[in-house]
N, C-alpha and C. Protein backbone atom coordinates (compact mmCIF):
# COMPACT_ATOMS: atom_id res chain seq x y z
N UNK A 1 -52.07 1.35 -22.14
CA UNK A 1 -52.43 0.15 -21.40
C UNK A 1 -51.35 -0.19 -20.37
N UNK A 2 -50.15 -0.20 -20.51
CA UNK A 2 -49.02 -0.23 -20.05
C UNK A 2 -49.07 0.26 -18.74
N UNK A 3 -49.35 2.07 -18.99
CA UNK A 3 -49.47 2.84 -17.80
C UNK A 3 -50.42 2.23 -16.82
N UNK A 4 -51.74 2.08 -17.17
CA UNK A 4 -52.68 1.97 -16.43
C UNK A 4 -51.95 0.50 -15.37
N UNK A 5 -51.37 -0.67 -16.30
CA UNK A 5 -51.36 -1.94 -15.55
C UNK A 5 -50.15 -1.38 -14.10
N UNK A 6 -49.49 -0.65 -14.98
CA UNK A 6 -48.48 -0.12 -14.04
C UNK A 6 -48.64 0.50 -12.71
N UNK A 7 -49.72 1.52 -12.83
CA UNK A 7 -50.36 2.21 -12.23
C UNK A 7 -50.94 1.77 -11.24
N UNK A 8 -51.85 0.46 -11.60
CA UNK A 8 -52.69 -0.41 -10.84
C UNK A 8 -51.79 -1.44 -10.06
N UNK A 9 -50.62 -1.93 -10.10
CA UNK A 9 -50.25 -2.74 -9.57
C UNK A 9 -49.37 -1.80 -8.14
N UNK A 10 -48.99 -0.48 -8.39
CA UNK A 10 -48.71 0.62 -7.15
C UNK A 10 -49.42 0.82 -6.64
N UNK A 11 -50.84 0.80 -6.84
CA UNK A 11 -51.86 1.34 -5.93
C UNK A 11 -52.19 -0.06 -5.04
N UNK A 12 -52.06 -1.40 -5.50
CA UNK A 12 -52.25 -2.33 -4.53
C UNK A 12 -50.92 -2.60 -3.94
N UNK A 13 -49.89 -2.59 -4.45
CA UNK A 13 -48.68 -2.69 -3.44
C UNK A 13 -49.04 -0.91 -2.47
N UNK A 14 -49.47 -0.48 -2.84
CA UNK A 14 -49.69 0.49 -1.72
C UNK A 14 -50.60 0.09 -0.61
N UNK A 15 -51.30 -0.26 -0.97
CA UNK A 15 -52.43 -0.65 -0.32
C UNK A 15 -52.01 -1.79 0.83
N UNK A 16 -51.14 -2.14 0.27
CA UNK A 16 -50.80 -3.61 1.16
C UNK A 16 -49.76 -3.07 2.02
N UNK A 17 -48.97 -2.42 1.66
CA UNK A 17 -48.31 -1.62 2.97
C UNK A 17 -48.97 -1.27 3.69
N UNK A 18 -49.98 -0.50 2.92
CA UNK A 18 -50.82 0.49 4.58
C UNK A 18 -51.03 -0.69 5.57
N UNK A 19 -51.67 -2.04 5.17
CA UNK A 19 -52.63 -2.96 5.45
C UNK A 19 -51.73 -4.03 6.56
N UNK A 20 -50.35 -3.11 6.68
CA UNK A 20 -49.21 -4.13 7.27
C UNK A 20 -48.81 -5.70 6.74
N UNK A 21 -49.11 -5.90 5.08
CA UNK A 21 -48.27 -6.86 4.73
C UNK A 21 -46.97 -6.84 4.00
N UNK A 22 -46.56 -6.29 4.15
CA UNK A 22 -44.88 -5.83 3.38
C UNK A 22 -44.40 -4.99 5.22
N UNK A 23 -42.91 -5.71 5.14
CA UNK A 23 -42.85 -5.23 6.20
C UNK A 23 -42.14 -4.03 6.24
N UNK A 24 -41.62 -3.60 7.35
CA UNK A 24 -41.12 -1.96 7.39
C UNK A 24 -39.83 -2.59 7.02
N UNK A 25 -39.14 -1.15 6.31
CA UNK A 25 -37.89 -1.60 6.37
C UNK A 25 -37.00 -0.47 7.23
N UNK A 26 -35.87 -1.28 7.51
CA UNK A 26 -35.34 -0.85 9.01
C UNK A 26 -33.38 -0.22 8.05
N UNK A 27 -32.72 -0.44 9.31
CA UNK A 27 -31.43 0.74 8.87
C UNK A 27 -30.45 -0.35 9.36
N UNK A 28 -29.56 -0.06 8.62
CA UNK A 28 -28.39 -0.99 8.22
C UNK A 28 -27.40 -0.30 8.36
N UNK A 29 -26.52 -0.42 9.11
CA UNK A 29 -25.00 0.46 8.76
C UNK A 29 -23.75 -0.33 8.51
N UNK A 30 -23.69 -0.40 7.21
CA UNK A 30 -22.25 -0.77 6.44
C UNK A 30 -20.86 -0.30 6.84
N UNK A 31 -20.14 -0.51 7.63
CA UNK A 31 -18.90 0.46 7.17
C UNK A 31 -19.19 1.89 6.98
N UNK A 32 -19.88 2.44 7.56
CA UNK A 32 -20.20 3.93 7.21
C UNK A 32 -21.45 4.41 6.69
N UNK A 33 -21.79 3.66 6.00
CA UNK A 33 -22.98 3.49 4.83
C UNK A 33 -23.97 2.99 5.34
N UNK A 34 -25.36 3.73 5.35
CA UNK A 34 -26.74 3.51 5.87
C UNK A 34 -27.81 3.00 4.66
N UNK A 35 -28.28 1.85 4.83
CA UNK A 35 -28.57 0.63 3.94
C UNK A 35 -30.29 0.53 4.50
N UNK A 36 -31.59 1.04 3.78
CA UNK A 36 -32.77 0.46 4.35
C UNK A 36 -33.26 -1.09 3.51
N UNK A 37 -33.29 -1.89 4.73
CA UNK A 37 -33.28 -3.52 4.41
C UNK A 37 -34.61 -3.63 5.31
N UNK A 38 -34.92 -4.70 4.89
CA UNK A 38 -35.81 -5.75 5.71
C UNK A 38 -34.69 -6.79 5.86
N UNK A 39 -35.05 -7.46 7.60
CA UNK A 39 -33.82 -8.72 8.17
C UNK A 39 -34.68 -9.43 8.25
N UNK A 40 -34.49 -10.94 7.82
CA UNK A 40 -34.66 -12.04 7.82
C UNK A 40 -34.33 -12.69 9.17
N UNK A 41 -35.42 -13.33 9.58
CA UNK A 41 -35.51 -14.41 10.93
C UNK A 41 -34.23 -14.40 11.58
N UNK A 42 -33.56 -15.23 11.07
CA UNK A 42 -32.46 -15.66 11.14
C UNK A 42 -31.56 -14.96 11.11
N UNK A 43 -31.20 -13.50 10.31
CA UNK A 43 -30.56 -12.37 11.24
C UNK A 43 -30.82 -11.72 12.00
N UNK A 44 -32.07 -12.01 12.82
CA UNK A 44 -32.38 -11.24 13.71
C UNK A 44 -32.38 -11.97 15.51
N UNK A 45 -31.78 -13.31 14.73
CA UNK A 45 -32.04 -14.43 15.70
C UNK A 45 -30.28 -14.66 15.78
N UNK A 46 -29.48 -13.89 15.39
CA UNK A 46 -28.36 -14.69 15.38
C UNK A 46 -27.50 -14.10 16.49
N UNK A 47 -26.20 -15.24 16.76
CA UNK A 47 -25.70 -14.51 18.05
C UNK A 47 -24.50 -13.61 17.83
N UNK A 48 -24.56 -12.22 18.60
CA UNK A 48 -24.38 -10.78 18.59
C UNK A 48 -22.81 -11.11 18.62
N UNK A 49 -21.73 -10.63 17.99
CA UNK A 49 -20.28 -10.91 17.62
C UNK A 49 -19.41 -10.21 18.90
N UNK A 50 -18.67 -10.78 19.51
CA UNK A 50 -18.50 -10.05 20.48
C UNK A 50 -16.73 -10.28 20.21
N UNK A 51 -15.79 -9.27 20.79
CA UNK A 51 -14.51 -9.34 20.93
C UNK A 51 -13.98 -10.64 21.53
N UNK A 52 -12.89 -11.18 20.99
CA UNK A 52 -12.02 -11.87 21.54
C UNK A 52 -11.46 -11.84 22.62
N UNK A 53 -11.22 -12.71 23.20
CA UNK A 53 -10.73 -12.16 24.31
C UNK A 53 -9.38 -13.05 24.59
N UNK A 54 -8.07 -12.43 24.44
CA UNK A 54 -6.74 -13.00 23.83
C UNK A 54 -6.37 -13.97 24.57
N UNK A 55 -6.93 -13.82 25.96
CA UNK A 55 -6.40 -14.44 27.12
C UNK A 55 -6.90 -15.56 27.03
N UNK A 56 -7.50 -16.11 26.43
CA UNK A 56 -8.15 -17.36 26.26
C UNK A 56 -7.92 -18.13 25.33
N UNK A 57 -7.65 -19.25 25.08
CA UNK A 57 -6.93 -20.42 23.60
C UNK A 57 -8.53 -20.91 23.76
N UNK A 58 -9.29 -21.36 22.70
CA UNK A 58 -10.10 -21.95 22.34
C UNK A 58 -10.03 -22.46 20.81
N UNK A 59 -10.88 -23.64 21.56
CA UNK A 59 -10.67 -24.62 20.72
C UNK A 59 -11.47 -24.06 19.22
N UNK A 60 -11.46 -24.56 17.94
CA UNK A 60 -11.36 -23.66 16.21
C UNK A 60 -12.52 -25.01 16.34
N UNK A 61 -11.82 -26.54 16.20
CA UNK A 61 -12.56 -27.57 15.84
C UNK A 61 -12.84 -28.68 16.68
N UNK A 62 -13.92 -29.21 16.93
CA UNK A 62 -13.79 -30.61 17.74
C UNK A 62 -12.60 -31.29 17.68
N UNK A 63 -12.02 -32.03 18.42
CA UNK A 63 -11.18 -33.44 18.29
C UNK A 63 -10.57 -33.83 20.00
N UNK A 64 -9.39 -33.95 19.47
CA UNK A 64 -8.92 -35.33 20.58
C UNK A 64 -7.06 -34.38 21.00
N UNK A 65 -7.13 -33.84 21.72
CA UNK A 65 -5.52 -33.31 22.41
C UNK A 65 -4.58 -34.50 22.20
N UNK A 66 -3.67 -34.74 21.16
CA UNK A 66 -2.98 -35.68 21.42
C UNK A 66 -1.22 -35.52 21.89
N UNK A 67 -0.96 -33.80 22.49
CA UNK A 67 0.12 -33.77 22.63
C UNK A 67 -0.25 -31.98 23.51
N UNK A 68 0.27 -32.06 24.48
CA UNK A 68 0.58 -30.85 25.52
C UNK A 68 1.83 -30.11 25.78
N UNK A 69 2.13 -29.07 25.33
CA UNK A 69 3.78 -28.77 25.53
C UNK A 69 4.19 -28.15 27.12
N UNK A 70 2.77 -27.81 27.36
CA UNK A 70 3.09 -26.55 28.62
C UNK A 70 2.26 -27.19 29.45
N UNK A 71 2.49 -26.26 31.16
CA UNK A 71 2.15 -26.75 32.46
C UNK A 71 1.44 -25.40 32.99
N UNK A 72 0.33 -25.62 33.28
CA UNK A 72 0.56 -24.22 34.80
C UNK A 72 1.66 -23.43 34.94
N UNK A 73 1.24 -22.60 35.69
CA UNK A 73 2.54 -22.00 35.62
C UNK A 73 3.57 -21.58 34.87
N UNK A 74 3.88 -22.07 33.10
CA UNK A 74 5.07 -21.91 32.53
C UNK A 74 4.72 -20.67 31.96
N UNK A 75 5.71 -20.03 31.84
CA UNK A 75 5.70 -18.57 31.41
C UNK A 75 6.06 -18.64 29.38
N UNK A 76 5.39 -18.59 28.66
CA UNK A 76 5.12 -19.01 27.10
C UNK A 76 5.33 -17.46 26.06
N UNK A 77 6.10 -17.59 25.21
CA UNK A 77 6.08 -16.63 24.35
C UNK A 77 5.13 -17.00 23.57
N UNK A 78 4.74 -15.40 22.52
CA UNK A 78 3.77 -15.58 21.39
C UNK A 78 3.75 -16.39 20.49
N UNK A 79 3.68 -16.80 19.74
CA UNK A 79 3.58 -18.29 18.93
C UNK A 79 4.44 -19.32 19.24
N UNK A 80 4.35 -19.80 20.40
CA UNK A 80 5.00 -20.63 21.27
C UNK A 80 3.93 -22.30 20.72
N UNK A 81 4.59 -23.11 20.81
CA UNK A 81 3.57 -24.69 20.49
C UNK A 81 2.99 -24.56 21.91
N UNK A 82 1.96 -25.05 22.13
CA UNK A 82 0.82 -25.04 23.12
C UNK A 82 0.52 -26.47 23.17
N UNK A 83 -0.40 -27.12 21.81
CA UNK A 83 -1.10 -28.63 21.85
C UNK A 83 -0.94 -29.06 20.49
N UNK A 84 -1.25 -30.05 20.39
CA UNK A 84 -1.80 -30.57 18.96
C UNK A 84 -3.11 -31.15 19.02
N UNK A 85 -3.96 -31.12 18.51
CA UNK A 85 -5.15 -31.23 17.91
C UNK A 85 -5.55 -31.86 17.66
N UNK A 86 -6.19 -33.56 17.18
CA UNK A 86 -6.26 -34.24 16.07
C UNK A 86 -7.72 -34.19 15.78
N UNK A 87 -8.10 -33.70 14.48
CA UNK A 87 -9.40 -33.09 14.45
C UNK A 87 -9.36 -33.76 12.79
N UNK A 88 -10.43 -34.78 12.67
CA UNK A 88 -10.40 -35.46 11.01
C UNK A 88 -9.39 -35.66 10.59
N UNK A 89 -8.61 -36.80 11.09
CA UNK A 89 -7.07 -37.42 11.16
C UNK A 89 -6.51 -36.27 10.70
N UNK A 90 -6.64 -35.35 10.98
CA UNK A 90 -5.46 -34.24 10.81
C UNK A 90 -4.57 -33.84 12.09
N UNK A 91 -2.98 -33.48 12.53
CA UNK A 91 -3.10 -32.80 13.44
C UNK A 91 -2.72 -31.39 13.15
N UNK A 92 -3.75 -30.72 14.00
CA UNK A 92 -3.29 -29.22 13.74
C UNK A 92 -2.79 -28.45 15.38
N UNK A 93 -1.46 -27.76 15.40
CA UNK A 93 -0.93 -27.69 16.14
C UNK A 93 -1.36 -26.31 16.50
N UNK A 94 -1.54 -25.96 18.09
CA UNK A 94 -2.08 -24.80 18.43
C UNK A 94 -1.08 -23.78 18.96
N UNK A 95 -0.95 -22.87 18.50
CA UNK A 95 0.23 -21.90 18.93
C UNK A 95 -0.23 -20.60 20.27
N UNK A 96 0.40 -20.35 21.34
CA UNK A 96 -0.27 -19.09 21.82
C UNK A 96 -0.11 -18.24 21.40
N UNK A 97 -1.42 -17.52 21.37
CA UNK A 97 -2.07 -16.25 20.95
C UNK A 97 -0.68 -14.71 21.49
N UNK A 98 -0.40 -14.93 22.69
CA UNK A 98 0.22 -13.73 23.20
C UNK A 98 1.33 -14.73 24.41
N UNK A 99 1.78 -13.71 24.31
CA UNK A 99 3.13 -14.03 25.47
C UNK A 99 2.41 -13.96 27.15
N UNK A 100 3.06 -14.80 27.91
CA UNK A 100 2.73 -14.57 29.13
C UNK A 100 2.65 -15.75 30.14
N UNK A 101 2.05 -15.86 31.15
CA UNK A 101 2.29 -17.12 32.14
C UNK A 101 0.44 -17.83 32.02
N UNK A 102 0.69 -18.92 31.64
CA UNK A 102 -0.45 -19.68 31.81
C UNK A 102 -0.89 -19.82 33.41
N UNK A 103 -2.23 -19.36 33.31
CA UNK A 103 -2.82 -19.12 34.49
C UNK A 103 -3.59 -20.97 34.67
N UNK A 104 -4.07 -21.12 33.56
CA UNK A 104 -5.09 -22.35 33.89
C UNK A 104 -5.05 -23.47 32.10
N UNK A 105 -4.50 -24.37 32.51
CA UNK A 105 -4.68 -25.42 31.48
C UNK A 105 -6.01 -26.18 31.51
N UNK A 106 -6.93 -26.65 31.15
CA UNK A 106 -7.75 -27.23 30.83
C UNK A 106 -8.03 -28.33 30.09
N UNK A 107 -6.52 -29.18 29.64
CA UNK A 107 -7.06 -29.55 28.97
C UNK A 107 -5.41 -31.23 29.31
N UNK A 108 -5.89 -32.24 28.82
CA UNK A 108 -4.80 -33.05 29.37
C UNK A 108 -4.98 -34.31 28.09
N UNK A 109 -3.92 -34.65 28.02
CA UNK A 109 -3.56 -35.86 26.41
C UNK A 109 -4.67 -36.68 26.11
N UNK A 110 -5.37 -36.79 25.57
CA UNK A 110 -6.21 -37.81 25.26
C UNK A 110 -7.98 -37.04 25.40
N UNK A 111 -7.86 -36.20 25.94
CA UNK A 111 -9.45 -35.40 25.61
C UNK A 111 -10.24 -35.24 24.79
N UNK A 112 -11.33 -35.75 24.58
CA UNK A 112 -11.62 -35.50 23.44
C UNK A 112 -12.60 -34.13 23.74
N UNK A 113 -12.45 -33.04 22.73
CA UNK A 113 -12.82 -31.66 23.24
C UNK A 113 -14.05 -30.98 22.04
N UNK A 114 -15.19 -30.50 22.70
CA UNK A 114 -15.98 -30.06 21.37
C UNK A 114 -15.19 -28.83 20.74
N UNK A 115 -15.87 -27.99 19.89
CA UNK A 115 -15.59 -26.85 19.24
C UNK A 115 -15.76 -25.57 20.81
N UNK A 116 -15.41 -24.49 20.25
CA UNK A 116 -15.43 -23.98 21.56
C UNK A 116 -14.69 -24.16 22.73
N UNK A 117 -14.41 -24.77 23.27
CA UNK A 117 -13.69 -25.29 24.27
C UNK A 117 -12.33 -24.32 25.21
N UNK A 118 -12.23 -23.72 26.28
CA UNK A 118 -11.82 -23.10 26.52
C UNK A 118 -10.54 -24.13 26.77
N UNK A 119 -9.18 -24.41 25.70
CA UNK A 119 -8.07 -24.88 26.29
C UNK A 119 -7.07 -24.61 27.36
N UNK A 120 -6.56 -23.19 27.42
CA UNK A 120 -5.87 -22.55 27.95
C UNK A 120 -6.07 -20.77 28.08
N UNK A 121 -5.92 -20.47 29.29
CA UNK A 121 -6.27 -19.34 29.75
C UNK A 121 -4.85 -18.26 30.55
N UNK A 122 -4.75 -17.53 29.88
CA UNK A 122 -3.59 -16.81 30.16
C UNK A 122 -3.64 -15.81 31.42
N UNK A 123 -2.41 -15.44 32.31
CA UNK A 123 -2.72 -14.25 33.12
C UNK A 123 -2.78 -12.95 32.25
């Protein structure tokens, strides 16, 4: 009895593939490793991860610039103080990414800045 229920429930999940309700499943690559998945909406809708790009300070969290160390022009080593932050009465202090001469500040005491936010832009 077993077999047969068994039996019968492959032949309609077969059936329903042919019939295009189970969807295809597609290829995944892990780290090396090739994975057949079905993606969900929402990974297929999501936005594509792209490199950093060093030259650019952006902002981690919304808040409010409440302190600027540098100008145009100043030439800044790598974890040099940059701003402070105040983001959910916290302040969190922003360090530069890489050494070099600030090409373009964006950003001035009292701003209040979303997430994202391009602060400072390096040559």
């Amino acid at each position: 009895m077993g077999y047969l229920h068994f039996k019968n429930n492959y032949m309609e999940d077969k059936k329903k593939k042919n019939e295009g309700e189970y969807p295809e499943l597609e290829k995944l690559n892990i780290q090396g490793d090739t994975y057949l998945t079905t993606f969900t909406k929402k990974y297929r809708n999501r936005h594509a991860w792209v490199q950093p790009n060093h030259k650019l300070v952006i902002s981690f969290i919304p808040g409010t610039i409440r302190e600027v160390f540098i100008r145009e022009g100043d030439t800044v080593m790598a974890e040099q103080k940059i701003a402070i932050l105040e983001a959910m009465k916290m302040m969190n202090t922003i360090y530069a990414p890489i050494s070099g001469k600030v090409k373009s500040l964006k950003i001035a005491v009292g701003d209040c800045i979303p997430k994202g936010t391009v602060m400072v832009e390096f040559e």
